[in-house]
C-alpha atoms as a PDB file:
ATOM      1  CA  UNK A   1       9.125 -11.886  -4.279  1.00  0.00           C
ATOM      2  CA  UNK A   2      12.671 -13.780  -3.731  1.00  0.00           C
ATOM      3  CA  UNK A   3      15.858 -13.101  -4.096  1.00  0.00           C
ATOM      4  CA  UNK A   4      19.180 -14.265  -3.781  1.00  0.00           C
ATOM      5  CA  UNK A   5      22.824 -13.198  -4.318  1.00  0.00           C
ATOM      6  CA  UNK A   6      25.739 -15.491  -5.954  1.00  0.00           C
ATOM      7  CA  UNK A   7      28.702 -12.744  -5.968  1.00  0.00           C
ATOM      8  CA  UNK A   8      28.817 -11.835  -9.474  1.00  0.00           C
ATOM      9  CA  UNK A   9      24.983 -11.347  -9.584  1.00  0.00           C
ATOM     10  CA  UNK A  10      21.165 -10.507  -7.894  1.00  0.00           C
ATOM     11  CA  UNK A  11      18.870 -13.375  -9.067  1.00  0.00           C
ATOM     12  CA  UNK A  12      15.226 -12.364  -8.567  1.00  0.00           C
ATOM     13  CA  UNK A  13      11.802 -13.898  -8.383  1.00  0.00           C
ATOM     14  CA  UNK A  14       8.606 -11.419  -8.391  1.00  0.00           C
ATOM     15  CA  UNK A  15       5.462 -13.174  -9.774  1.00  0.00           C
ATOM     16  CA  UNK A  16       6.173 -14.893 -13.023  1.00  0.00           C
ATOM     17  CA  UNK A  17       9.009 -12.956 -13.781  1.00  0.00           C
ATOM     18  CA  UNK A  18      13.023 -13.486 -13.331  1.00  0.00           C
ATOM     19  CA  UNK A  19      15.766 -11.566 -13.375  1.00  0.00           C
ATOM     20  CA  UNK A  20      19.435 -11.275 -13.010  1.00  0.00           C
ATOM     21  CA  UNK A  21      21.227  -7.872 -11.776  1.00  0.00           C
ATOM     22  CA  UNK A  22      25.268  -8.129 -12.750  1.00  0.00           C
ATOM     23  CA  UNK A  23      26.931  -5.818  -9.713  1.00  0.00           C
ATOM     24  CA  UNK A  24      28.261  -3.900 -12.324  1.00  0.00           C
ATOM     25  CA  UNK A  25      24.874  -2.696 -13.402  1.00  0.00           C
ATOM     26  CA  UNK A  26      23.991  -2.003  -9.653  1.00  0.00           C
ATOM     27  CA  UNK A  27      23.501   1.036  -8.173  1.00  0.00           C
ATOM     28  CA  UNK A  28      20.727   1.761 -10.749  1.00  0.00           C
ATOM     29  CA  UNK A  29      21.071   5.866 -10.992  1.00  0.00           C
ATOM     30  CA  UNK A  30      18.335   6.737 -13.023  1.00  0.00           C
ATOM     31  CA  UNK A  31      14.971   5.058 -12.231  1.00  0.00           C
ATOM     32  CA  UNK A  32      11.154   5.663 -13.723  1.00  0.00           C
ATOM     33  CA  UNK A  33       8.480   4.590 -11.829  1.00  0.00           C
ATOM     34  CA  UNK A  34       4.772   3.975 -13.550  1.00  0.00           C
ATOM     35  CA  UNK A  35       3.132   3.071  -9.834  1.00  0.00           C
ATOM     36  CA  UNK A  36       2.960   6.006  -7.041  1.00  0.00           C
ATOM     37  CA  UNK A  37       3.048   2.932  -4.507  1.00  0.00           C
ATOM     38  CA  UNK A  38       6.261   1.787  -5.176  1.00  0.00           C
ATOM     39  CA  UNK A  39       7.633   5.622  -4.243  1.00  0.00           C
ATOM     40  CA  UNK A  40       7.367   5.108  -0.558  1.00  0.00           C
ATOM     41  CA  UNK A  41      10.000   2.345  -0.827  1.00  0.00           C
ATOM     42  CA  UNK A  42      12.306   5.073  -2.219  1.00  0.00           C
ATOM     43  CA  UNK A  43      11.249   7.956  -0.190  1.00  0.00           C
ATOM     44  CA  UNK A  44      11.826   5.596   3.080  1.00  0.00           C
ATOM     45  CA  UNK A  45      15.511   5.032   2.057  1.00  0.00           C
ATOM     46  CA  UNK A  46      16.619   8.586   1.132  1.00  0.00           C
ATOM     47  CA  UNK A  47      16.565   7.636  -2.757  1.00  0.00           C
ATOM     48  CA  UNK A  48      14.093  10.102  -4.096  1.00  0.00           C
ATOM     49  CA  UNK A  49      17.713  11.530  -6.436  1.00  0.00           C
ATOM     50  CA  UNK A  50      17.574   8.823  -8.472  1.00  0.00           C
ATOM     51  CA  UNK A  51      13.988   9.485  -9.237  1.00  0.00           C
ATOM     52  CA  UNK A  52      13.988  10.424 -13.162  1.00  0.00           C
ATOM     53  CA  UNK A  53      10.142   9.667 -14.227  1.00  0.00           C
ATOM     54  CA  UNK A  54       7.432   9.064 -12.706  1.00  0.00           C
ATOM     55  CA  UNK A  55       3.897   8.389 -14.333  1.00  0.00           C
ATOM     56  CA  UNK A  56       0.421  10.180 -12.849  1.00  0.00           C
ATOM     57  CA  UNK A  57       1.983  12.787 -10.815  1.00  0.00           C
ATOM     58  CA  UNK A  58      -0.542  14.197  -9.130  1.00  0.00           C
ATOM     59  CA  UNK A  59      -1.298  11.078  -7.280  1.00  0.00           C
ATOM     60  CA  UNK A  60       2.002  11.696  -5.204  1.00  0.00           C
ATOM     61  CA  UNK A  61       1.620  12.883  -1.647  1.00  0.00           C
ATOM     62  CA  UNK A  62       5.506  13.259  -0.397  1.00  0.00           C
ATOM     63  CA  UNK A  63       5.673  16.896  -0.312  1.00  0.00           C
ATOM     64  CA  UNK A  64      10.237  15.931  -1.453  1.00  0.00           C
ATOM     65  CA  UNK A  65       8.808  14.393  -4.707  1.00  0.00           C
ATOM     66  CA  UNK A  66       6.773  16.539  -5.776  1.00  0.00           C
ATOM     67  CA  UNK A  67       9.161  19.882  -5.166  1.00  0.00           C
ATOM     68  CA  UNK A  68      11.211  17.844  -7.780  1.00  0.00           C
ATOM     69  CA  UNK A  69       8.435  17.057 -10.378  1.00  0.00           C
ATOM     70  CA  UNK A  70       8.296  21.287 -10.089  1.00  0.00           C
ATOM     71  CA  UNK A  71      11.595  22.217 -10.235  1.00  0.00           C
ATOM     72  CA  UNK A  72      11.873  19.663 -13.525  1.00  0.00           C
ATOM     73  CA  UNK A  73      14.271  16.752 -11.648  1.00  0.00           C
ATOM     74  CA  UNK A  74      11.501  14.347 -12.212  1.00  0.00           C
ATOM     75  CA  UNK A  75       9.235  14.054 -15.499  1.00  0.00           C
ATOM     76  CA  UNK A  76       5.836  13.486 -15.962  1.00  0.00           C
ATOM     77  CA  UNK A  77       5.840  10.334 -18.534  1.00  0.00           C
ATOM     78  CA  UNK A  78       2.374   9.860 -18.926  1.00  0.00           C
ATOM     79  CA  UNK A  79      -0.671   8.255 -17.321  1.00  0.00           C
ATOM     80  CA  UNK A  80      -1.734   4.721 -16.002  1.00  0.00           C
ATOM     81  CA  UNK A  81      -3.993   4.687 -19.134  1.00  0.00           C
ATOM     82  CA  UNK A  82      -1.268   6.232 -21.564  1.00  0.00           C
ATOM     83  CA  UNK A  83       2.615   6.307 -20.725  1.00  0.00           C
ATOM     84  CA  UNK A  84       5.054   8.493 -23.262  1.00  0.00           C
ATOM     85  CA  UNK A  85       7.151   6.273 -24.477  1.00  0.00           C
ATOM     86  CA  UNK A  86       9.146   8.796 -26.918  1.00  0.00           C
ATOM     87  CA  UNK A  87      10.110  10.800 -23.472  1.00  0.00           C
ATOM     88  CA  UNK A  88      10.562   7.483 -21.512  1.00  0.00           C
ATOM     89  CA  UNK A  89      13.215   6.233 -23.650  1.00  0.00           C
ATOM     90  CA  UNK A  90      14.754  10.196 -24.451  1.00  0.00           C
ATOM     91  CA  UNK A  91      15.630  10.291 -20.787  1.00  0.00           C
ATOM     92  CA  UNK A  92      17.599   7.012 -20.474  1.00  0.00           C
ATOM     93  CA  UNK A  93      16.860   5.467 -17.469  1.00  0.00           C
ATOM     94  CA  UNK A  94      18.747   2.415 -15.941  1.00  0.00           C
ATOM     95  CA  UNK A  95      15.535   0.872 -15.423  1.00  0.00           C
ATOM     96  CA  UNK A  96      11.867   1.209 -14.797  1.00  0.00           C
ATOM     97  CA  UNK A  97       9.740  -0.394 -11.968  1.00  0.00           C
ATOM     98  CA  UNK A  98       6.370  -1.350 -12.564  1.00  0.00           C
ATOM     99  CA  UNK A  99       3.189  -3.355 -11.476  1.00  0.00           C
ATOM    100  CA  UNK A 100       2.614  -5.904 -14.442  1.00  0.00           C
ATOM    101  CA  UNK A 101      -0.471  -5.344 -16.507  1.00  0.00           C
ATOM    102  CA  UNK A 102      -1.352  -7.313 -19.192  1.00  0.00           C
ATOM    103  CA  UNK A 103      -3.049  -4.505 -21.387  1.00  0.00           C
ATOM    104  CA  UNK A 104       0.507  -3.081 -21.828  1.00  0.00           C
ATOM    105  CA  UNK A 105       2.487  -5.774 -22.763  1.00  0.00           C
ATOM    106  CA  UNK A 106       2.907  -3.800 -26.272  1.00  0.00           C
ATOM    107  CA  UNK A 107       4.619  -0.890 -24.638  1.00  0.00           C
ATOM    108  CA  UNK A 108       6.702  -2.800 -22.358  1.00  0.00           C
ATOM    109  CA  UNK A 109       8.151  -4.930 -25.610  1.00  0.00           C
ATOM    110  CA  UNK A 110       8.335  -1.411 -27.161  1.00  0.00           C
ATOM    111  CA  UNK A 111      10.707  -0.291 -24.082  1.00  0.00           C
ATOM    112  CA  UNK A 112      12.804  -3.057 -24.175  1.00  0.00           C
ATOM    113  CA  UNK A 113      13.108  -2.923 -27.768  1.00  0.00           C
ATOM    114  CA  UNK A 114      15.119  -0.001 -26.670  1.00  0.00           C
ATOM    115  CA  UNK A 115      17.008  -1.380 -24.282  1.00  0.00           C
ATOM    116  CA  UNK A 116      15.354  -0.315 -21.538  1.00  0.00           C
ATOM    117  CA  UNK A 117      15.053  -2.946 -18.392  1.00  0.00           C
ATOM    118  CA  UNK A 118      11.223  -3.238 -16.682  1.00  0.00           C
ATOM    119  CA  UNK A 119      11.448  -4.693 -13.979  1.00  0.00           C
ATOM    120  CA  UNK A 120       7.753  -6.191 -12.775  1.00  0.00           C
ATOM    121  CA  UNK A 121       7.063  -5.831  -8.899  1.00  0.00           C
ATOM    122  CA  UNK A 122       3.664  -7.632  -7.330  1.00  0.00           C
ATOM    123  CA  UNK A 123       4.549  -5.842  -4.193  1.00  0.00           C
ATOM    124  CA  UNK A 124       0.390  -5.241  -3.882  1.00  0.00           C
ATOM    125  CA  UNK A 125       0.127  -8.752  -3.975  1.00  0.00           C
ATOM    126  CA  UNK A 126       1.422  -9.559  -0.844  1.00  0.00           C
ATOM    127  CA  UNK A 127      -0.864 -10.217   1.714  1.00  0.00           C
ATOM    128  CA  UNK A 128       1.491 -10.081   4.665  1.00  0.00           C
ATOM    129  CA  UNK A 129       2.203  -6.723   5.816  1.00  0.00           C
ATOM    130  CA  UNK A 130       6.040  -7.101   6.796  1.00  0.00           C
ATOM    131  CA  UNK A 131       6.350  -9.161   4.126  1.00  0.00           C
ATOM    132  CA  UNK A 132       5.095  -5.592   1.572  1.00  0.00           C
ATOM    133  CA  UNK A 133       7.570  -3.480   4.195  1.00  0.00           C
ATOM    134  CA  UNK A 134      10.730  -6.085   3.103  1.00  0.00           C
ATOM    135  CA  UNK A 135      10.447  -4.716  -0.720  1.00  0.00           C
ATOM    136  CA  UNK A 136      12.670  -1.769   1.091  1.00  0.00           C
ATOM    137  CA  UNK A 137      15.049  -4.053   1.040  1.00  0.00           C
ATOM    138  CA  UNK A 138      15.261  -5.366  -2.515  1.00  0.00           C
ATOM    139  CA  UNK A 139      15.240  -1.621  -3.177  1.00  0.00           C
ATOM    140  CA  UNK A 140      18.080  -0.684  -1.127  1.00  0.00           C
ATOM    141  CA  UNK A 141      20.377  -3.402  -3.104  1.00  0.00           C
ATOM    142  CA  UNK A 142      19.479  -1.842  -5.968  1.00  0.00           C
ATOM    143  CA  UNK A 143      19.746   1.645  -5.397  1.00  0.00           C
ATOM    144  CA  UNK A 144      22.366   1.435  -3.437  1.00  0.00           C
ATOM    145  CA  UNK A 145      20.940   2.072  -0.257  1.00  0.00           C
ATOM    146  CA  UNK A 146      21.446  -1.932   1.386  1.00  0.00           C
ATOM    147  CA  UNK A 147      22.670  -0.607   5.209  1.00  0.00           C
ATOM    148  CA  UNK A 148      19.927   2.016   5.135  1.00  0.00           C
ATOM    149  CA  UNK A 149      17.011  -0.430   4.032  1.00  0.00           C
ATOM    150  CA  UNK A 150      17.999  -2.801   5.817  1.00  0.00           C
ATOM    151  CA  UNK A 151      18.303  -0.753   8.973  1.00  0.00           C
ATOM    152  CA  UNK A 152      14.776   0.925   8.060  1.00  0.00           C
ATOM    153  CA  UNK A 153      13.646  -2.920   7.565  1.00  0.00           C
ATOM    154  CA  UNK A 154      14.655  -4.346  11.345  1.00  0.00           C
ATOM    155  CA  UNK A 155      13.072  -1.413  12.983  1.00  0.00           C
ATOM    156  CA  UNK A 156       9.592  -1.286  11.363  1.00  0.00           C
ATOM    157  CA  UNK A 157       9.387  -5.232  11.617  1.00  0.00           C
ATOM    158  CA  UNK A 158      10.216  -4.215  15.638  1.00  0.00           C
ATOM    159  CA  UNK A 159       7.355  -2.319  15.888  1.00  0.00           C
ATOM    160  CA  UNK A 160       5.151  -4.274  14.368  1.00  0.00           C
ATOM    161  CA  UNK A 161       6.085  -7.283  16.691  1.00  0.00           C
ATOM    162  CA  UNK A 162       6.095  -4.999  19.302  1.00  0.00           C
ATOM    163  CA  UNK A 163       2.714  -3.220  18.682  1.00  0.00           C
ATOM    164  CA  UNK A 164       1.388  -7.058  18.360  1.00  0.00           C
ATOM    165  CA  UNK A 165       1.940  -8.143  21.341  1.00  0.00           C
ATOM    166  CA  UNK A 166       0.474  -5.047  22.578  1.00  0.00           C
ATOM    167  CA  UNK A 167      -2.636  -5.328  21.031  1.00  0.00           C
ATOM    168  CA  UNK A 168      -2.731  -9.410  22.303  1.00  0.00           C
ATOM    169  CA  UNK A 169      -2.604  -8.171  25.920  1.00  0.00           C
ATOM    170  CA  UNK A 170      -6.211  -7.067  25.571  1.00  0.00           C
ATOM    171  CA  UNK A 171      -9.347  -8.793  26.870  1.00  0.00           C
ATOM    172  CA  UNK A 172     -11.537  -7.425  24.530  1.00  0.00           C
ATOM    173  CA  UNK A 173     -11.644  -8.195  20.830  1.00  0.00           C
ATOM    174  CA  UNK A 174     -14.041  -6.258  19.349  1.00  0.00           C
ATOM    175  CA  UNK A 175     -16.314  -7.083  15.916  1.00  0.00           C
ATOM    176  CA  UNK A 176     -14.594  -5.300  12.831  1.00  0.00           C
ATOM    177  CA  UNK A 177     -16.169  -4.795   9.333  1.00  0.00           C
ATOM    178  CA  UNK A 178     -14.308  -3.747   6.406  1.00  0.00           C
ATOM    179  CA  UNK A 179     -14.387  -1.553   3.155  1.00  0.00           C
ATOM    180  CA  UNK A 180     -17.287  -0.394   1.424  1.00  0.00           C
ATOM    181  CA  UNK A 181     -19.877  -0.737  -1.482  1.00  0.00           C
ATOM    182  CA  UNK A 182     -19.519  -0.074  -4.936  1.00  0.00           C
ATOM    183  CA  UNK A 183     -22.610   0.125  -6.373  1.00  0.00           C
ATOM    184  CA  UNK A 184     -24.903  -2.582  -5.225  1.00  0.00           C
ATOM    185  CA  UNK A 185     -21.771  -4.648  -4.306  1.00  0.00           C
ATOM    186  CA  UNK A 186     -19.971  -5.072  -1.181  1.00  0.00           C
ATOM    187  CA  UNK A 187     -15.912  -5.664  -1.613  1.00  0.00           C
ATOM    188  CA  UNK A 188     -15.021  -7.279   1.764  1.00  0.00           C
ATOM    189  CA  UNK A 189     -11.050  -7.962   1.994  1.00  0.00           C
ATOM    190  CA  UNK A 190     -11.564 -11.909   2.020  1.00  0.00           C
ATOM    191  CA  UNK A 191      -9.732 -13.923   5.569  1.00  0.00           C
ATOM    192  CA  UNK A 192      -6.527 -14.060   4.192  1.00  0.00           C
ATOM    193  CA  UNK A 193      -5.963 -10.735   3.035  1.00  0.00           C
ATOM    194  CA  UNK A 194      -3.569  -7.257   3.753  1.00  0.00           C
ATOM    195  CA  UNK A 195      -6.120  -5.347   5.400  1.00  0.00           C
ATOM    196  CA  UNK A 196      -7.626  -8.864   7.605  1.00  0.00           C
ATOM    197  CA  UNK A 197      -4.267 -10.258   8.644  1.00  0.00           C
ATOM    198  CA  UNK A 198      -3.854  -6.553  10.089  1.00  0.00           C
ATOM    199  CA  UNK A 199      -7.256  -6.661  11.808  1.00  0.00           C
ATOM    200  CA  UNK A 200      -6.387  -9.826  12.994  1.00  0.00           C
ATOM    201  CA  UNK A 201      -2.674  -8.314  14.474  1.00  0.00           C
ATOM    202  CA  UNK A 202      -4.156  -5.841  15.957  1.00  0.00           C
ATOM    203  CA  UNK A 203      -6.877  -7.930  18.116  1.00  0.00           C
ATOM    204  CA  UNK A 204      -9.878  -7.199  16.252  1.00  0.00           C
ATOM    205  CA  UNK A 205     -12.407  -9.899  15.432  1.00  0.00           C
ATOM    206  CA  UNK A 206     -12.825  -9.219  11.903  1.00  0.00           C
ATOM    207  CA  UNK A 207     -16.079 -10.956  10.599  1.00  0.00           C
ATOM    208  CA  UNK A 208     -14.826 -12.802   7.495  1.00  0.00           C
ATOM    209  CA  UNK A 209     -11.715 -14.094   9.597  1.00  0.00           C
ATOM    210  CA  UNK A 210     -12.634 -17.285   8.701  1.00  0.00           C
ATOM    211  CA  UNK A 211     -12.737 -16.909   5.065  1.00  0.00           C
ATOM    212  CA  UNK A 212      -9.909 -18.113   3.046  1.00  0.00           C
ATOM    213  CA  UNK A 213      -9.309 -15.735  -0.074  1.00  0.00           C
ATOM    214  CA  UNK A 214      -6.454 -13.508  -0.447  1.00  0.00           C
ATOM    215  CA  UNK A 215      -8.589 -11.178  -2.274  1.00  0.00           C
ATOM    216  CA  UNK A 216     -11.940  -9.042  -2.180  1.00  0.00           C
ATOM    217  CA  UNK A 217     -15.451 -11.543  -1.708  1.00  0.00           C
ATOM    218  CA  UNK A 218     -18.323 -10.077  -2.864  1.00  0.00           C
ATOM    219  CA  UNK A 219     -21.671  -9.798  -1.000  1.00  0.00           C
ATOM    220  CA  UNK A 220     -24.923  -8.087  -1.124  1.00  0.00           C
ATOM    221  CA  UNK A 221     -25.808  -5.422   1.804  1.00  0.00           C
ATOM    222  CA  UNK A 222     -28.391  -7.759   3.542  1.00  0.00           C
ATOM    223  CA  UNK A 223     -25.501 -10.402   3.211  1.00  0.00           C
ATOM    224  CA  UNK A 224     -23.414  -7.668   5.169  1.00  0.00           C
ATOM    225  CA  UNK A 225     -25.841  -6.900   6.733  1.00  0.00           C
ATOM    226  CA  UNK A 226     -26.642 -10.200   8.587  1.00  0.00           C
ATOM    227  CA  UNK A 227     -22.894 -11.242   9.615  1.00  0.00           C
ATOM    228  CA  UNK A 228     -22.015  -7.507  10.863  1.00  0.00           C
ATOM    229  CA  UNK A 229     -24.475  -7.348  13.607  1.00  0.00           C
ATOM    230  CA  UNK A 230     -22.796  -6.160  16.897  1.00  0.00           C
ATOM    231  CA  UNK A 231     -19.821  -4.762  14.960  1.00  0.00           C
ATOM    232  CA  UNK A 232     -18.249  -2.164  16.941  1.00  0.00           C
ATOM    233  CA  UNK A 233     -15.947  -0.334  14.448  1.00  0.00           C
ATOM    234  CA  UNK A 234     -16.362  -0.186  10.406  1.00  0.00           C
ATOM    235  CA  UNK A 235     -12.617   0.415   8.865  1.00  0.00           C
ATOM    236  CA  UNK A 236     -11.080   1.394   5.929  1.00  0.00           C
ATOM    237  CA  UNK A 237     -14.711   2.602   4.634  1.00  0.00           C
ATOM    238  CA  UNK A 238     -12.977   4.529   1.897  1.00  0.00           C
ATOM    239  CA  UNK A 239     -12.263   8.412   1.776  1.00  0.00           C
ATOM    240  CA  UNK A 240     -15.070   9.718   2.629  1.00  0.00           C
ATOM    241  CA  UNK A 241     -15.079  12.366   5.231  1.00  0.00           C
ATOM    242  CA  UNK A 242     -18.545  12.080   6.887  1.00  0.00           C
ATOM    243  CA  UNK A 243     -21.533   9.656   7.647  1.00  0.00           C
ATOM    244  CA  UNK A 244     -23.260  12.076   6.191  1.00  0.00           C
ATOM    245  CA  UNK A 245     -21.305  11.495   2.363  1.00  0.00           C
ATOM    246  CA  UNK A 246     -21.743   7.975   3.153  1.00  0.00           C
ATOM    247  CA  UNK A 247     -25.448   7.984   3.428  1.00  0.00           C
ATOM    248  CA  UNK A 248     -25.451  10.149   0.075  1.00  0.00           C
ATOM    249  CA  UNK A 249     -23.856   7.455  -1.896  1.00  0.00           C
ATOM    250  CA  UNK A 250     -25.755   4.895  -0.157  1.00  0.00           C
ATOM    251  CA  UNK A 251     -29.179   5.240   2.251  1.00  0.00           C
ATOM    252  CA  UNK A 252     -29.152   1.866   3.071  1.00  0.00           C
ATOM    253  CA  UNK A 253     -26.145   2.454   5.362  1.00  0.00           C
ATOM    254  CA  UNK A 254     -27.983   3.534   7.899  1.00  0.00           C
ATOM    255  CA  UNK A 255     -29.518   0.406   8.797  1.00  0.00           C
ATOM    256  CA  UNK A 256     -26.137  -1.262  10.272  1.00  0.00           C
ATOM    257  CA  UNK A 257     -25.807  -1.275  13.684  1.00  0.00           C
ATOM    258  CA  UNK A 258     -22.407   0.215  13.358  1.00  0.00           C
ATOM    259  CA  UNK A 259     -23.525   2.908  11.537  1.00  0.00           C
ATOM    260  CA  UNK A 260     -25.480   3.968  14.528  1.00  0.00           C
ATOM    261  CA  UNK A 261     -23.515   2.630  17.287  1.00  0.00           C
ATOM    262  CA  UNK A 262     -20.289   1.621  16.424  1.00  0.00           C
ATOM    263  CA  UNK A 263     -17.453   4.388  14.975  1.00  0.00           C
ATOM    264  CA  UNK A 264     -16.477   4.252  11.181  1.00  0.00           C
ATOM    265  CA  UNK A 265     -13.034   4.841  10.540  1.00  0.00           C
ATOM    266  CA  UNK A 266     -11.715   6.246   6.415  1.00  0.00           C
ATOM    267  CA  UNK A 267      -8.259   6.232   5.654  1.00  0.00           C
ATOM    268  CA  UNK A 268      -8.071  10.499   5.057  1.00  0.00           C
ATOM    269  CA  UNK A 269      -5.725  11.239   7.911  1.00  0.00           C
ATOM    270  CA  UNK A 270      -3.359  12.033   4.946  1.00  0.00           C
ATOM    271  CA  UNK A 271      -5.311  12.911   1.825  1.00  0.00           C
ATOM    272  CA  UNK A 272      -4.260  15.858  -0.680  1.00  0.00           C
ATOM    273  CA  UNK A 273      -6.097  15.908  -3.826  1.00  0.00           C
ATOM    274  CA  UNK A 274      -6.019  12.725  -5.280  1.00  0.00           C
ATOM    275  CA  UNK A 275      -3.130  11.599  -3.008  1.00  0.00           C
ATOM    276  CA  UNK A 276      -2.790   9.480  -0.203  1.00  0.00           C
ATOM    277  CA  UNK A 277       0.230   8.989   1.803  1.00  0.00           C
ATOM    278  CA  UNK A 278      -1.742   5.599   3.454  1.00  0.00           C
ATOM    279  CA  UNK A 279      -0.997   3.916  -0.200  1.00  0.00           C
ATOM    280  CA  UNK A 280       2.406   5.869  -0.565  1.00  0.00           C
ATOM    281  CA  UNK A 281       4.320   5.673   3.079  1.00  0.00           C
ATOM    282  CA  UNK A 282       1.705   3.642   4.214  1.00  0.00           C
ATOM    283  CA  UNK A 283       2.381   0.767   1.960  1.00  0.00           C
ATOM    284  CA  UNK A 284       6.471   0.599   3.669  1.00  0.00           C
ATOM    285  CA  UNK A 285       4.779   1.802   7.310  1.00  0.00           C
ATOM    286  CA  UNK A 286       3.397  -1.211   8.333  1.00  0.00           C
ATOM    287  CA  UNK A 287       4.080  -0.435  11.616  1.00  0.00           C
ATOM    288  CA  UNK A 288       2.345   2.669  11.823  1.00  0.00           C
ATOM    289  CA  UNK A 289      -1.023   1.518   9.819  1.00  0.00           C
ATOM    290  CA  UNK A 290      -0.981  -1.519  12.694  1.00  0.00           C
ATOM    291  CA  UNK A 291      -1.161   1.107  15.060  1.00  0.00           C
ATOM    292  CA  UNK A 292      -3.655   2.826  13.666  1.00  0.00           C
ATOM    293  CA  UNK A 293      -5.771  -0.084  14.151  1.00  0.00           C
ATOM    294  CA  UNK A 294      -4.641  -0.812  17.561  1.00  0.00           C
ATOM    295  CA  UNK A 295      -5.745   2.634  18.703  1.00  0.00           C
ATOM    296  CA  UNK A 296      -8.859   2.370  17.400  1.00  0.00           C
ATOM    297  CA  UNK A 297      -9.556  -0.919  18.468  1.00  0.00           C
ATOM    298  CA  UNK A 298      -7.811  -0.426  21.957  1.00  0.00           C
ATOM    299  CA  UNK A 299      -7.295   2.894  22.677  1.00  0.00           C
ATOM    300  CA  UNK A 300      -6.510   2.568  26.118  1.00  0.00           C
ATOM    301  CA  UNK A 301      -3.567   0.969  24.626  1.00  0.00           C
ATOM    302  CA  UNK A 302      -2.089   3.874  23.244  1.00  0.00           C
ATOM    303  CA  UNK A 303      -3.872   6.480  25.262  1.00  0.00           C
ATOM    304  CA  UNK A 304      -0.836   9.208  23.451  1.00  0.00           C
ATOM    305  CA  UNK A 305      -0.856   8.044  20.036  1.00  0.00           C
ATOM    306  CA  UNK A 306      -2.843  10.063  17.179  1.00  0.00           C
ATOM    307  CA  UNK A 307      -3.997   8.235  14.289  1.00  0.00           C
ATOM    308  CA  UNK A 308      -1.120   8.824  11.425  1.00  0.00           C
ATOM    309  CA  UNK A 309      -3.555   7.528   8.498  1.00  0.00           C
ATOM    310  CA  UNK A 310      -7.050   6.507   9.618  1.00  0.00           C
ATOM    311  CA  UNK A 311      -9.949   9.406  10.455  1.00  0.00           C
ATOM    312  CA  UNK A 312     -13.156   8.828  12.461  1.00  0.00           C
ATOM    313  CA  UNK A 313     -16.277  10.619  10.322  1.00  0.00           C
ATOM    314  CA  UNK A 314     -17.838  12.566  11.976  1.00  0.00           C
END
């Protein structure tokens, strides 16, 4: 994502998509959102009023949003597998953010055939984790929230540099594995990725580090298997709540060393139904999910802190 101001306008860059913002469309006021991970942008900013739509409600977590989905200041417009368009384009909004998929390319000409602006946002395919956090401040232009954002902006990035050079002023660097299997498939976050660059910020020695993909790499469990001997900690292994559940939905678990020795680690510190804050608040708190790691991997570090996101099971 890029974007640049020439006085009269915003010009913006996200994927393979352009736009141009006249100021005197901006503040948008009325704003429907079809992905739950683009409201923790808003909700960091103080925003959440111009909040008209949203799409799969119950995957919220911000206890603010969804008080205003029941008292009937936001609207449910559908799901990711069906949005309403009749009630999208009956309530009028300024504009609606989205992730870009393909399969919906009908609806979205349907929208704008209405003169509705969708706007496309990649922000999940940014691999840097201040670089996710600095869609705050694309959304404070637009909302007209720029001194908050950006204010909100400077201090996370802070942290994180702060929390970084923390975690670099410890000897040890322990083994890290990552995610979990689907089926008989193991989706590792390849070298390159969100959850590896913050393995690698925090001082763990992740054990693809060396692997070049900005997205998942496949592998078998005695693939796994092989490279995560003398792991220490196993992150990000899903929501499960025990080692127990683990083992139910797959035995062979129990034949890694970390399963055994190390400590596993889900992200269910802030789970409610099928919400999550970690992909809500977590997805603007970059600074907070980095020290999540660094207290796991270090916790002499931050012998005070309490996980926000992450949960050991038990």
């Amino acid at each position: 994502m890029k974007y640049s101001e020439d006085g009269e306008k915003i010009n913006l860059v996200s994927g393979k998509f352009n736009y141009t913002f006249k100021n005197n469309e901006l503040p948008f006021k009325k704003v429907i959102l079809l992905n739950a991970s683009l409201l923790g942008y808003i909700s960091e900013i103080d925003a959440e009023n111009t909040i008209i739509g949203v799409a799969s409600p119950e995957y919220i977590y911000s206890q603010k949003l969804n008080d205003m989905i029941a008292q009937g200041k936001i609207h449910n417009v559908g799901t990711d597998q069906k949005y309403d368009v009749e009630k999208i384009i009956s309530l009028k909004p300024d504009v609606i953010f989205t992730n870009y998929i393909a399969s919906f390319d009908n609806t979205y000409q349907l929208l704008k055939n209405n003169g509705i602006q969708v706007v496309f946002l990649d922000e999940y395919m940014e691999q840097k984790p201040l670089e996710k956090t600095a869609y705050l401040k694309l959304f404070g232009k637009l909302l007209g929230k720029e001194e908050i954002a950006n204010e909100k902006y400077e201090q996370i990035a802070k942290n994180y540099i702060d929390l970084k050079k923390l975690a670099a002023s410890s000897k040890s660097k322990p083994k890290v594995l990552a995610n979990e299997m689907y089926g008989d498939v193991w989706y590792l976050p390849g070298g390159k990725t969100f959850t590896a660059n913050y393995i690698s910020d925090a001082n763990g020695d992740y054990i693809l580090k060396n692997n070049n993909e900005e997205k998942a790499v496949t592998m078998s469990f005695e693939e796994v298997y092989v490279k995560s001997k003398e792991t220490q900690y196993w992150v990000n292994a899903g929501n499960h709540l025990s080692k127990k559940e683990l083992l139910s939905i797959n035995p062979f678990y129990s034949k890694l060393e970390v399963f055994n020795k190390g400590k596993i680690y889900g992200v269910t510190a802030k789970e409610k139904q099928k919400s999550n804050d970690f992909f809500e608040s977590g997805v603007v708190r970059s600074d907070l999910v980095l020290k999540d790691y660094i207290k796991i991997f270090h916790p002499e570090l931050l012998a005070d802190y309490q996980l926000t996101y992450l949960k050991e099971l038990q």
